[in-house]
Protein backbone atom coordinates (compact mmCIF):
# COMPACT_ATOMS: atom_id res chain seq x y z
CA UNK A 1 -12.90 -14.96 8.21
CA UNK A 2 -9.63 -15.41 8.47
CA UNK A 3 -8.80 -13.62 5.12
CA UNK A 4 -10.98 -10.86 6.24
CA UNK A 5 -8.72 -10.15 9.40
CA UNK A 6 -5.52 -10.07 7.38
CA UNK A 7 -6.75 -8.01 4.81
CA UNK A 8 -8.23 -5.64 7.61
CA UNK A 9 -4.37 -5.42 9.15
CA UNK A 10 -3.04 -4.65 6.15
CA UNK A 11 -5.06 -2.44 5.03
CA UNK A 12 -4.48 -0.81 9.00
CA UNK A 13 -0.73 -0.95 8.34
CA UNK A 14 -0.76 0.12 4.42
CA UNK A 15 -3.14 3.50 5.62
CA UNK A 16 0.39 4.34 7.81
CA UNK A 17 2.24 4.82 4.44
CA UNK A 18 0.64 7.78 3.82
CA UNK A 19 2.47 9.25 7.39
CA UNK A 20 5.94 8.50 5.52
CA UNK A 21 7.64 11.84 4.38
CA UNK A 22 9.37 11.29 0.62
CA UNK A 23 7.81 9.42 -2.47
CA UNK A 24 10.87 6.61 -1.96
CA UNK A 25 9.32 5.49 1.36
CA UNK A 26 6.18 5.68 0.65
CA UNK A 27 6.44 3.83 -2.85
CA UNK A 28 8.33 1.37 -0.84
CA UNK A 29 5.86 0.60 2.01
CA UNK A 30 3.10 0.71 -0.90
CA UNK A 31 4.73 -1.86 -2.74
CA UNK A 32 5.11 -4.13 0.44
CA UNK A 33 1.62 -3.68 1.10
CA UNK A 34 0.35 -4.16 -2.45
CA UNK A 35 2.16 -7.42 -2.24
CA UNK A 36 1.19 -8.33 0.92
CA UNK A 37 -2.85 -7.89 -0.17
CA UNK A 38 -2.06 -9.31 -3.38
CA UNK A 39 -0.93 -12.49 -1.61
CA UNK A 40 -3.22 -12.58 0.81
CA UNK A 41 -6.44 -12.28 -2.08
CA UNK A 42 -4.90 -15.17 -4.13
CA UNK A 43 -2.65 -13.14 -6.53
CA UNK A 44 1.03 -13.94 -7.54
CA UNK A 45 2.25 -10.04 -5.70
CA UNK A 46 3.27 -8.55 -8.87
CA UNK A 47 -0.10 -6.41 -9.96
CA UNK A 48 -0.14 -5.55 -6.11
CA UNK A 49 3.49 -4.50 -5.68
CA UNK A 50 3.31 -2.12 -8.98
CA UNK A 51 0.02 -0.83 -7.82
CA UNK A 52 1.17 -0.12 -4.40
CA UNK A 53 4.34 1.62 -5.71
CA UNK A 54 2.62 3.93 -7.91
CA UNK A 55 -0.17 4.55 -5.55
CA UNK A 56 2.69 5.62 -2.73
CA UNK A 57 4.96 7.74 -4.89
CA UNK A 58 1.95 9.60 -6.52
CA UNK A 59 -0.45 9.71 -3.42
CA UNK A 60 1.06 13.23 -2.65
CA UNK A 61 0.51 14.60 -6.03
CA UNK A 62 -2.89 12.94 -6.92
CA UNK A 63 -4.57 14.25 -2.95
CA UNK A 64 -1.92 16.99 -0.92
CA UNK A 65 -4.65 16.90 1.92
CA UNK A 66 -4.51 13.40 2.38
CA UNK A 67 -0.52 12.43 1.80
CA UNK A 68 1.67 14.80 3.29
């Protein structure tokens, strides 16, 4: 349960990256918060950091309507 909660708030927190207005900040606050699930499922933070960068400096190219 207590895995579940964690991963809830930062999935909460990660969702606000999407608010942030160039693809620096929100790579940045993607990588934080692919390390931060990473970590908190049992990885080692590196697959979750690179996956979290990507996902934030692409978001607003891949979906306009959602990351803007």
């Amino acid at each position: 349960m207590r895995n579940f909660a964690k991963f809830t708030a930062i999935l909460a927190l990660t969702g606000l990256a999407a608010c942030e207005g160039t693809d620096l900040e929100r790579g940045a606050l993607g990588g934080v918060g692919g390390y931060a699930i990473d970590r908190a499922t049992g990885g080692d933070g590196k697959i979750g950091a690179a996956a979290g960068i990507v996902a934030g400096v692409t978001c607003d190219d891949i979906t306009p309507g959602v990351c803007r």
